[in-house]
N, C-alpha and C. Protein backbone atom coordinates (compact mmCIF):
# COMPACT_ATOMS: atom_id res chain seq x y z
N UNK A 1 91.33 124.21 107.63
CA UNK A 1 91.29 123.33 108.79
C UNK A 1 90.17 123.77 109.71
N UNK A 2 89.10 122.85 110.26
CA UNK A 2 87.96 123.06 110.82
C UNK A 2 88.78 123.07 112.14
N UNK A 3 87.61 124.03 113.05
CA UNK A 3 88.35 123.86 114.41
C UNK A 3 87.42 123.10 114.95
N UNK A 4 87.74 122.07 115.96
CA UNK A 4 87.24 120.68 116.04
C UNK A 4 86.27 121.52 117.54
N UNK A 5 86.27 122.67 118.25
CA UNK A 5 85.25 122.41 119.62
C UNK A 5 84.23 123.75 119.00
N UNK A 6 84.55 123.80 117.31
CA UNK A 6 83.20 124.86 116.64
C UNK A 6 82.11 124.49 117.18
N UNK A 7 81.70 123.25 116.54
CA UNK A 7 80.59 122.45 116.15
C UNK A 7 79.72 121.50 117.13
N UNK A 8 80.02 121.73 118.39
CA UNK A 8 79.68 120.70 119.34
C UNK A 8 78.24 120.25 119.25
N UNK A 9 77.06 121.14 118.98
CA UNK A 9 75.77 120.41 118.70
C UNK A 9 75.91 119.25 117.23
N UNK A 10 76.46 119.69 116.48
CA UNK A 10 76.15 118.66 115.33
C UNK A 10 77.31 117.67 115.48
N UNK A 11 78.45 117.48 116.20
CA UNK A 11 78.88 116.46 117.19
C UNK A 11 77.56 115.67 117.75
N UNK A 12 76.84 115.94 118.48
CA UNK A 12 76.71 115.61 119.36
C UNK A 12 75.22 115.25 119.07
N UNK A 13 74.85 115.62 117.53
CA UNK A 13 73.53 114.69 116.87
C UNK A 13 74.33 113.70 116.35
N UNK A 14 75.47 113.88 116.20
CA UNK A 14 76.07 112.38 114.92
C UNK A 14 75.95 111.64 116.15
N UNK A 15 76.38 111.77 117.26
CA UNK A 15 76.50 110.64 118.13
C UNK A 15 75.49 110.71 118.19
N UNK A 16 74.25 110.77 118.74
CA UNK A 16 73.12 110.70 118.98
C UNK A 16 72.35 110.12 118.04
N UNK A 17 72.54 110.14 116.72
CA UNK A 17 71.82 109.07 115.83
C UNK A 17 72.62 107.80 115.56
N UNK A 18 74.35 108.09 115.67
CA UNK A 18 74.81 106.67 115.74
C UNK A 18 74.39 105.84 117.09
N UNK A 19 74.35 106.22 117.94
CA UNK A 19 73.70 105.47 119.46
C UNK A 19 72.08 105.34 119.03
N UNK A 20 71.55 105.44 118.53
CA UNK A 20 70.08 104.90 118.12
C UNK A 20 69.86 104.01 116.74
N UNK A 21 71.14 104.23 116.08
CA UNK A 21 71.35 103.12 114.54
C UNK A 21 71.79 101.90 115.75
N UNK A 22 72.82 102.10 116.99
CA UNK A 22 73.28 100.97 116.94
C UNK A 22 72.96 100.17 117.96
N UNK A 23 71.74 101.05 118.78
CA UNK A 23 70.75 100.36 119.62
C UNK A 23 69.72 99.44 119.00
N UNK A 24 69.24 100.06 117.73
CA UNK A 24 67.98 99.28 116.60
C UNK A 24 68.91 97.40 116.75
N UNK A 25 70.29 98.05 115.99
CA UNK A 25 71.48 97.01 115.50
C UNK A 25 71.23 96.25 116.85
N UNK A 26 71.41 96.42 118.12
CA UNK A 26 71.91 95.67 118.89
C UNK A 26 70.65 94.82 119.35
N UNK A 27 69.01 95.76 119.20
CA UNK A 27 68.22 94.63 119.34
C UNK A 27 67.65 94.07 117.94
N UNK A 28 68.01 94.25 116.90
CA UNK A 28 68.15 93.20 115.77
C UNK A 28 68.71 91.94 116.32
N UNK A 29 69.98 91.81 116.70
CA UNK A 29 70.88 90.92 117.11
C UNK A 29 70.80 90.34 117.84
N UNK A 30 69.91 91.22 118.85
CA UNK A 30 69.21 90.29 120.11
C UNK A 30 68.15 89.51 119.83
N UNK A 31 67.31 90.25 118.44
CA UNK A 31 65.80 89.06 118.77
C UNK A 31 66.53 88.40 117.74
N UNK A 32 67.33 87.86 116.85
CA UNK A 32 67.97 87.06 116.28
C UNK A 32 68.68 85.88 117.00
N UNK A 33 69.05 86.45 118.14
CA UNK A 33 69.77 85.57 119.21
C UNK A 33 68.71 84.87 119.79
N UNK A 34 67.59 85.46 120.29
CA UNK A 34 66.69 84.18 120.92
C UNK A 34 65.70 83.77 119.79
N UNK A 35 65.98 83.87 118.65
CA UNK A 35 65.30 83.34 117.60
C UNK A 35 65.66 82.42 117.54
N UNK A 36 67.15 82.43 117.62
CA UNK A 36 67.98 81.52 116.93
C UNK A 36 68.60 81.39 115.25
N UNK A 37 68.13 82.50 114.52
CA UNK A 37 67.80 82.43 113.18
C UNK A 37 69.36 82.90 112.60
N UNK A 38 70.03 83.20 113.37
CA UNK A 38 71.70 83.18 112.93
C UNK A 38 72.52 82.42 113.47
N UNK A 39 73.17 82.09 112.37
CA UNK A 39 74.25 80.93 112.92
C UNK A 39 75.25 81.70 113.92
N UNK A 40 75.86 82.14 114.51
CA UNK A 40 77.14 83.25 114.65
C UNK A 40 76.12 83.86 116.07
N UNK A 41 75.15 83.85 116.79
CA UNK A 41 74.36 85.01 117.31
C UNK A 41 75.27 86.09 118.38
N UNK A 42 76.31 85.50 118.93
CA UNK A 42 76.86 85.56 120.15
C UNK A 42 78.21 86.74 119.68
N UNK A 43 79.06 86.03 118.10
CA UNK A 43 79.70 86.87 118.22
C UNK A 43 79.28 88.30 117.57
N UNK A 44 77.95 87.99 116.97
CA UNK A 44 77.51 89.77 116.32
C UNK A 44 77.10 90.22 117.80
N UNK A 45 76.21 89.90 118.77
CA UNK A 45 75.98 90.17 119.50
C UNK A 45 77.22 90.96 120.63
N UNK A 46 78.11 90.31 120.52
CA UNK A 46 78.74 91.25 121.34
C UNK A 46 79.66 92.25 120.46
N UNK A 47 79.87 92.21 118.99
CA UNK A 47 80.09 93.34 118.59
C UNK A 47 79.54 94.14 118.43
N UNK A 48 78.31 94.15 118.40
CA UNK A 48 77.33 95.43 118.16
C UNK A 48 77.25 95.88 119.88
N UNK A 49 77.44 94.95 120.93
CA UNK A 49 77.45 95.58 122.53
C UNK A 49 78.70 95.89 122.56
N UNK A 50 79.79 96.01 122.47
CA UNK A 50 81.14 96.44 122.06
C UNK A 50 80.93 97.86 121.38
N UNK A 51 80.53 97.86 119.99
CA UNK A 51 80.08 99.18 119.14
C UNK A 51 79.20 99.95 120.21
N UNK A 52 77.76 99.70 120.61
CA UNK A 52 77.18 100.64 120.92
C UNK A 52 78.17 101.07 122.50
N UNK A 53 79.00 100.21 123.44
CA UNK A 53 79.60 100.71 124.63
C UNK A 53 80.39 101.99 124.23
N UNK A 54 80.82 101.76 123.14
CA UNK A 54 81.90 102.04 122.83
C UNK A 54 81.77 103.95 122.30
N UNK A 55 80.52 103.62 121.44
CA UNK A 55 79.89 105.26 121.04
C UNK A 55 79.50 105.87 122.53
N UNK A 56 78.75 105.25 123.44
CA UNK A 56 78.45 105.62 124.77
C UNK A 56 79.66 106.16 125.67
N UNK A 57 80.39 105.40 125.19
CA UNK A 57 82.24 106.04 126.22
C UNK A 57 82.29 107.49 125.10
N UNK A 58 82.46 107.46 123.87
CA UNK A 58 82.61 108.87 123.11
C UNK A 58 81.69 109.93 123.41
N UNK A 59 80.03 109.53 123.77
CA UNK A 59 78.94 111.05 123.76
C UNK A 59 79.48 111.05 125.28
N UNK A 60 80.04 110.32 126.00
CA UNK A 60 80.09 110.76 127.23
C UNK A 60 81.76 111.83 127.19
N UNK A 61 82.28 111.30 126.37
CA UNK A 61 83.75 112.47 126.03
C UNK A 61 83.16 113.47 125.65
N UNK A 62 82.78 113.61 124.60
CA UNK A 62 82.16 114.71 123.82
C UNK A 62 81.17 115.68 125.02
N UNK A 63 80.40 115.18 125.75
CA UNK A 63 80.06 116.20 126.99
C UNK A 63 80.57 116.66 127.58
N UNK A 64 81.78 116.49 127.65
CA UNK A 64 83.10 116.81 128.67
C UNK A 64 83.68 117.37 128.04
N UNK A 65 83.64 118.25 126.53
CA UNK A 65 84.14 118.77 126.23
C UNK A 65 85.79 118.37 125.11
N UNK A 66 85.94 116.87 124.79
CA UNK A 66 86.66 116.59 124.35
C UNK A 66 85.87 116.17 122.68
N UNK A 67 85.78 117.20 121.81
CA UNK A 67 85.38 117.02 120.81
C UNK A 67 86.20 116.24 119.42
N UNK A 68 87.02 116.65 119.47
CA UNK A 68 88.41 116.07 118.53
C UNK A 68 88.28 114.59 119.03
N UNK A 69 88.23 113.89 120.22
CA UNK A 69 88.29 112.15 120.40
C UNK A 69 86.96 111.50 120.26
N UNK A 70 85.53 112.60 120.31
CA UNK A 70 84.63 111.98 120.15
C UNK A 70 84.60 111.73 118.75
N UNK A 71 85.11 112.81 117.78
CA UNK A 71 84.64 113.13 116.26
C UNK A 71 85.59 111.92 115.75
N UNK A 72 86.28 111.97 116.15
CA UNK A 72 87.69 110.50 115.08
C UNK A 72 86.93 109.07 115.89
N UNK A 73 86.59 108.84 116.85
CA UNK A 73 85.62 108.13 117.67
C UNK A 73 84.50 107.76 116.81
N UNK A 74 83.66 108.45 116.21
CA UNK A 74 82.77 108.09 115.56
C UNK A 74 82.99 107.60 114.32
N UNK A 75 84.07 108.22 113.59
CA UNK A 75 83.97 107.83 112.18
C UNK A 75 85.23 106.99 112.40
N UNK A 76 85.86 106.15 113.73
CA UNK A 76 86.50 104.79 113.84
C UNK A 76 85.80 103.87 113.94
N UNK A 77 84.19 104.19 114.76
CA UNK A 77 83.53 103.05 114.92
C UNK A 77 82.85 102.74 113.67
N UNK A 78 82.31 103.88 112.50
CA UNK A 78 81.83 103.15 111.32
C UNK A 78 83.56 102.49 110.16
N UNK A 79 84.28 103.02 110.11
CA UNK A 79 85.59 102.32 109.58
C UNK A 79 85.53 101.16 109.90
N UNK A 80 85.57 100.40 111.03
CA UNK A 80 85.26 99.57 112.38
C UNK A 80 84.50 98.84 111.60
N UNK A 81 83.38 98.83 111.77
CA UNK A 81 82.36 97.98 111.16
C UNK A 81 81.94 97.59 110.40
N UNK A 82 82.47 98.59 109.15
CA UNK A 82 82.32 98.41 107.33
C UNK A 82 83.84 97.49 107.24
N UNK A 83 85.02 98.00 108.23
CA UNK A 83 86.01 96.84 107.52
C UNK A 83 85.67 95.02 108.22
N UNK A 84 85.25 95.26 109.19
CA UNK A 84 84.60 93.65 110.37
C UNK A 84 83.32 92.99 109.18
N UNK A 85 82.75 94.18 108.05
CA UNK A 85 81.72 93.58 107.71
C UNK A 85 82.42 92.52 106.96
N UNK A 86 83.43 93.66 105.84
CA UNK A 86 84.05 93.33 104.76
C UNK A 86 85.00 92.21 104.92
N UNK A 87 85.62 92.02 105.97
CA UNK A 87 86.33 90.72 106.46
C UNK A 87 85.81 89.48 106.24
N UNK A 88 84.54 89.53 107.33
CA UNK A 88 83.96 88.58 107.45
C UNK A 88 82.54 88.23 106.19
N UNK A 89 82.22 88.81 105.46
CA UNK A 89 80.92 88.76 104.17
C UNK A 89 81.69 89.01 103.03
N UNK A 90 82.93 89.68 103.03
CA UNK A 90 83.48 89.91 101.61
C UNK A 90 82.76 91.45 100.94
N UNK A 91 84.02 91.87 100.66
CA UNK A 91 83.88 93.66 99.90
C UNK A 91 82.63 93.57 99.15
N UNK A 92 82.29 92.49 98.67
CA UNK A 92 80.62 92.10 97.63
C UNK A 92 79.28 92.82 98.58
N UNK A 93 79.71 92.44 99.71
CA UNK A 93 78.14 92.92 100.47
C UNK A 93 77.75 94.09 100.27
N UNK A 94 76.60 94.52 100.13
CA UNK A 94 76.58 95.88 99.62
C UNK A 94 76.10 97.24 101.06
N UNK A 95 76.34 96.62 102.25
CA UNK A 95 76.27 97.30 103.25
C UNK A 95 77.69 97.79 103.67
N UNK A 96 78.57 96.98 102.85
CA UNK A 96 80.60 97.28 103.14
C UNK A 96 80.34 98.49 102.40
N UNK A 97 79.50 98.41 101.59
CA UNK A 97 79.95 100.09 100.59
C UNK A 97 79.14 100.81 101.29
N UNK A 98 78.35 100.61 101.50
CA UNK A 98 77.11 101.98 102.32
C UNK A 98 78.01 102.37 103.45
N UNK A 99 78.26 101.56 104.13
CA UNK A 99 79.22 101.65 105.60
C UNK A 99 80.53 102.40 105.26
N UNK A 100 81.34 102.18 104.27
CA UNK A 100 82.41 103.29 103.96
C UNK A 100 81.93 104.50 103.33
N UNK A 101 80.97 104.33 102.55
CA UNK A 101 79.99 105.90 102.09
C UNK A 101 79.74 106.70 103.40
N UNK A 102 79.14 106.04 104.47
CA UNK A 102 79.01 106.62 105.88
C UNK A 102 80.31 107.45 106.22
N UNK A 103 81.41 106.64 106.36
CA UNK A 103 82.76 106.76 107.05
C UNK A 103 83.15 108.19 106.45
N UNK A 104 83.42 107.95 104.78
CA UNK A 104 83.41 109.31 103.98
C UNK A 104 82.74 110.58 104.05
N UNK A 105 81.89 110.46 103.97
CA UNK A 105 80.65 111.52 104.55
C UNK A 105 80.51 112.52 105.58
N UNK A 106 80.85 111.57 106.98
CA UNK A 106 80.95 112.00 108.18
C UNK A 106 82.09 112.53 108.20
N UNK A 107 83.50 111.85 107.88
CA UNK A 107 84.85 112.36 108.28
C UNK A 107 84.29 114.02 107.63
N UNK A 108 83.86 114.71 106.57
CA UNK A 108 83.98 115.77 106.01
C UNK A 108 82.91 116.51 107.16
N UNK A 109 82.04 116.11 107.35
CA UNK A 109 81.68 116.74 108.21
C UNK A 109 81.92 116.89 109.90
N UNK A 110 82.28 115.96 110.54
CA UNK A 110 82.68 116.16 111.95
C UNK A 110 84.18 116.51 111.95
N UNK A 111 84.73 116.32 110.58
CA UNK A 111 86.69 116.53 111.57
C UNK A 111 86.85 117.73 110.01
N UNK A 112 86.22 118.08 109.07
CA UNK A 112 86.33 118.86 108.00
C UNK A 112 86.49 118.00 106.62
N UNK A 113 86.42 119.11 105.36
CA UNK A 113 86.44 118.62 104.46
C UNK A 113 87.80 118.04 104.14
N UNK A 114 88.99 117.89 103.96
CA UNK A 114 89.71 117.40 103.88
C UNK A 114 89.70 116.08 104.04
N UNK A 115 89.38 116.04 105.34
CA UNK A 115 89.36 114.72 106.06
C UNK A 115 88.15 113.56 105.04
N UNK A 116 87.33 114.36 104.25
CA UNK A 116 86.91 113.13 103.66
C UNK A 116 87.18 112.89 101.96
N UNK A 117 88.46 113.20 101.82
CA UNK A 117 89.17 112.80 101.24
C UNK A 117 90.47 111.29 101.66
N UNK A 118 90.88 111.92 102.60
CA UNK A 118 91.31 110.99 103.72
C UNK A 118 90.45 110.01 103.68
N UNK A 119 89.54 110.00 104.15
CA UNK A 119 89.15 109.13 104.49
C UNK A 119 88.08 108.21 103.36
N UNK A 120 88.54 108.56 102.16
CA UNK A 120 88.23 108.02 100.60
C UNK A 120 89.74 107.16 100.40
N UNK A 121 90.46 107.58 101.11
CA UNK A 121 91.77 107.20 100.46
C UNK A 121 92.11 105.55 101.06
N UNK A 122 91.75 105.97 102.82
CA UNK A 122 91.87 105.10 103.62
C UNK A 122 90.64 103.91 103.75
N UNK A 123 89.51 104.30 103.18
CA UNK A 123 88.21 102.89 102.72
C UNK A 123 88.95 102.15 101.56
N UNK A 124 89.60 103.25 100.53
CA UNK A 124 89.60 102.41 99.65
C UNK A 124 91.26 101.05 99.70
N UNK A 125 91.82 101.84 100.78
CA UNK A 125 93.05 100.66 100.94
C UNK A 125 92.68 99.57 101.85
N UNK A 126 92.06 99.93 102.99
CA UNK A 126 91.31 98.85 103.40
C UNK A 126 90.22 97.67 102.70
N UNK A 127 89.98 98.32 101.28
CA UNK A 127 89.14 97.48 100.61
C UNK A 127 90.08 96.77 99.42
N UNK A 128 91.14 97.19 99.37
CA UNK A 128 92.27 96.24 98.68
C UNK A 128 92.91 95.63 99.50
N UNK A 129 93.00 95.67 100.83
CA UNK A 129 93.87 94.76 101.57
C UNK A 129 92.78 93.73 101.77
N UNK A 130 91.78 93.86 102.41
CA UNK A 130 90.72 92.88 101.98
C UNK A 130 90.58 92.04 101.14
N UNK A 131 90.35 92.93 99.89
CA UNK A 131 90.34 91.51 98.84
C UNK A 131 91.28 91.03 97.87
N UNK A 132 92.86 91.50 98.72
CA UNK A 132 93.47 91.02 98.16
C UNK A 132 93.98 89.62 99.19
N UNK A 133 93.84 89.97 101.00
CA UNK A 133 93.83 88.81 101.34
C UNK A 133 93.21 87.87 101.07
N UNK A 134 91.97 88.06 100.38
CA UNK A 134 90.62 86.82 100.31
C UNK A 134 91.27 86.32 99.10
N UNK A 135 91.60 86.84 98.30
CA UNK A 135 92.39 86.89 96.93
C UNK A 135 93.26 85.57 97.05
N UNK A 136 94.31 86.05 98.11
CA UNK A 136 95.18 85.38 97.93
C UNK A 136 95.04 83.71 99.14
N UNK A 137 93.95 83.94 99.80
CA UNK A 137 93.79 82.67 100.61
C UNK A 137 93.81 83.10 102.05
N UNK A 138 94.27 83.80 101.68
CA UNK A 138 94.23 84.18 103.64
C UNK A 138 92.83 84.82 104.86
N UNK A 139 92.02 85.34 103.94
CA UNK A 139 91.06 84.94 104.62
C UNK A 139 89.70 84.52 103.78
N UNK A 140 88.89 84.14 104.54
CA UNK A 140 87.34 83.46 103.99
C UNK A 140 86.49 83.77 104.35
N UNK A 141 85.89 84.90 103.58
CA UNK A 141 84.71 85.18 104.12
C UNK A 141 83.11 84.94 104.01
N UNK A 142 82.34 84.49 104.56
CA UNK A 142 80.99 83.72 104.40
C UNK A 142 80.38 84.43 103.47
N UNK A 143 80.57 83.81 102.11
CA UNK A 143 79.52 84.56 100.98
C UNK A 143 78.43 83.64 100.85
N UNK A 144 77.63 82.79 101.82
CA UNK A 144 76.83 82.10 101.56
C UNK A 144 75.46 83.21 101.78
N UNK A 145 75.67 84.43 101.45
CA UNK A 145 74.33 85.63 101.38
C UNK A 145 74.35 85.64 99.87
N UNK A 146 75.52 85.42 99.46
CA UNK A 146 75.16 85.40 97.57
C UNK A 146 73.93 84.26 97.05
N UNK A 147 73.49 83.27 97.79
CA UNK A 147 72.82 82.24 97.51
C UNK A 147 71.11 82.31 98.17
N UNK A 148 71.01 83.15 99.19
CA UNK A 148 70.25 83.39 100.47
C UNK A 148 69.01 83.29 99.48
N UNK A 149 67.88 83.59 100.22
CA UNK A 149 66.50 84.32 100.18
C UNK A 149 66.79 85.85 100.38
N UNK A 150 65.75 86.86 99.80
CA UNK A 150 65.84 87.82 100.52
C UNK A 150 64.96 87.75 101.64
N UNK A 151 65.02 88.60 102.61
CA UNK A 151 64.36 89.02 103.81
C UNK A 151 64.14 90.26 104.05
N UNK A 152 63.01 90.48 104.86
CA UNK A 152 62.71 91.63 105.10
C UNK A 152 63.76 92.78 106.17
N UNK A 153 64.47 91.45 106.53
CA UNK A 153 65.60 92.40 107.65
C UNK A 153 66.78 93.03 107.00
N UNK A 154 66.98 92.73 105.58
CA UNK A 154 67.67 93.18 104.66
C UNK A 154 67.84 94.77 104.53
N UNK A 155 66.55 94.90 104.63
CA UNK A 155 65.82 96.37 104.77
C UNK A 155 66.41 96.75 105.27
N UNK A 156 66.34 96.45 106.68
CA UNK A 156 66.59 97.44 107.77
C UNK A 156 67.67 97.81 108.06
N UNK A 157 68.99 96.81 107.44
CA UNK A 157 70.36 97.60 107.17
C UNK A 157 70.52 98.74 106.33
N UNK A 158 69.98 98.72 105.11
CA UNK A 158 69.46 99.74 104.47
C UNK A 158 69.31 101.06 104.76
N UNK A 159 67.73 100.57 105.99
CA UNK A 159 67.24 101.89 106.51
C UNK A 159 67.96 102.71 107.66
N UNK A 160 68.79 101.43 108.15
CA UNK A 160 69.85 102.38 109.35
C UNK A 160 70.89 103.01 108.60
N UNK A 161 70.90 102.75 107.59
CA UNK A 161 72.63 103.58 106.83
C UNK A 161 72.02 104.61 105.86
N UNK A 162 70.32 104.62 105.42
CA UNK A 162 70.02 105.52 105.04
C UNK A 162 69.88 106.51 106.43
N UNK A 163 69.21 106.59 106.94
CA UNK A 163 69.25 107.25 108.19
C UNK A 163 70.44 107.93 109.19
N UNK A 164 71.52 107.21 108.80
CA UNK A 164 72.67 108.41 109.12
C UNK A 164 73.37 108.90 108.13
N UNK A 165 73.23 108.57 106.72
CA UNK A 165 73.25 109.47 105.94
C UNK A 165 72.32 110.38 105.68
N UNK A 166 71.25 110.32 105.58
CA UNK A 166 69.79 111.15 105.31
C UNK A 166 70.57 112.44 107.34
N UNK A 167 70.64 111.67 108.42
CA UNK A 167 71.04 112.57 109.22
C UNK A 167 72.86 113.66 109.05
N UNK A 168 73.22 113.14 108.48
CA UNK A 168 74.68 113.80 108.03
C UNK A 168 74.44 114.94 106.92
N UNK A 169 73.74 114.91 106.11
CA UNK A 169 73.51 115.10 105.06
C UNK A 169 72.53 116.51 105.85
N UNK A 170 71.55 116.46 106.43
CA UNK A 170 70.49 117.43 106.66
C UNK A 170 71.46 118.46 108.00
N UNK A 171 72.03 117.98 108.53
CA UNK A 171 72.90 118.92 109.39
C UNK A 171 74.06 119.29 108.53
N UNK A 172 75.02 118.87 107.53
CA UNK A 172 75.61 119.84 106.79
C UNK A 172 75.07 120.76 105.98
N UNK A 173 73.80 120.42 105.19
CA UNK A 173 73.11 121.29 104.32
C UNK A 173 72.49 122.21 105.57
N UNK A 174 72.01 122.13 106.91
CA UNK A 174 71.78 123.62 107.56
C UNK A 174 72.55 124.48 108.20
N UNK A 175 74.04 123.42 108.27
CA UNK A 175 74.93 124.21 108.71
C UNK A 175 74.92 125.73 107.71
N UNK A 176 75.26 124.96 106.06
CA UNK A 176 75.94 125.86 104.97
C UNK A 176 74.50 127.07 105.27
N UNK A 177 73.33 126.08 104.92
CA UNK A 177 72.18 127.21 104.67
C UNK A 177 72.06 128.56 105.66
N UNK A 178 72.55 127.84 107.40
CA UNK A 178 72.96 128.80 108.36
C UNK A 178 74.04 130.09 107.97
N UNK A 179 75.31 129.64 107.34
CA UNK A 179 76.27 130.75 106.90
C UNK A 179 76.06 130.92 106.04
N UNK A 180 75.28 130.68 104.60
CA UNK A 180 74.58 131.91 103.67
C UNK A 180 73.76 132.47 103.83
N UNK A 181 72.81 132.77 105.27
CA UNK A 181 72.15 133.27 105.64
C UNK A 181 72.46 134.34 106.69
């Protein structure tokens, strides 16, 4: 069992690169909104201003010394957003899997290894309740991206979920490299 107020700097980069994935996110959404180029602009728009308020209420816990509500805080808001993706685009999108790869990842590193087991256990029931509601009729989710063009903004979901993995990934490998050293 990790003790949750060890680690407060690498706390406190996870927040710090999720508040800059979800600032990029929020002005994606914005120049989309006065583009006009999404149907929906208003309600991504205020979930991603919802998401990023929301990490901003946690780095502001986490300064204060409440590390345990920032760390379950962070890896609620990616749970959060990989299951809102998966709702609404269907478990098919391939940012629902990057986004629970995130969730997994992080839980092992900000709350311990255990926890991302847990939290393998808990993507993957959320991804059967999913498609077993879509399954069964109860919900519908817009797979009209199975038909799309690609775009270049495609990318950039990509590059934000490579980027807090590529950041998760380089602070556990210097943690370890720190204690074999």
């Amino acid at each position: 069992h990790r003790d949750l107020h060890s680690f407060p700097t690498r706390r406190s980069s996870d927040l710090v690169s999720t508040l800059t994935v979800l600032s990029l996110a929020f002005l994606a959404v914005l120049v989309s909104f006065i583009t006009g180029t999404t149907h929906a602009p208003i309600n991504r728009l205020t979930s991603v201003a919802a998401a990023l308020t929301t990490c901003a209420a946690l780095y502001i816990s986490l300064r204060r010394g409440n590390y345990a509500v920032a760390a379950f805080g962070v890896v609620g808001i990616y749970a959060a957003l990989a299951t809102v993706a998966a709702i609404q685009w269907s478990i098919n999108l391939p940012g629902v899997s990057l986004l629970y790869c995130i969730v997994i990842v992080l839980s092992g590193i900000v709350l311990g290894a255990l926890y991302s087991l847990y939290a393998m256990v808990v993507s993957a029931l959320a991804l059967f309740a999913v498609q077993l509601a879509t399954v069964r009729g109860m919900l519908h989710p817009n797979i009209s991206w199975y038909s799309s063009s690609p775009h270049l903004i495609d990318l950039a979901i990509y590059y934000l979920v490579f980027l807090v993995l590529g950041v998760c990934s380089w602070l556990f490998n210097r943690q370890t490299d720190l204690a074999l050293h």
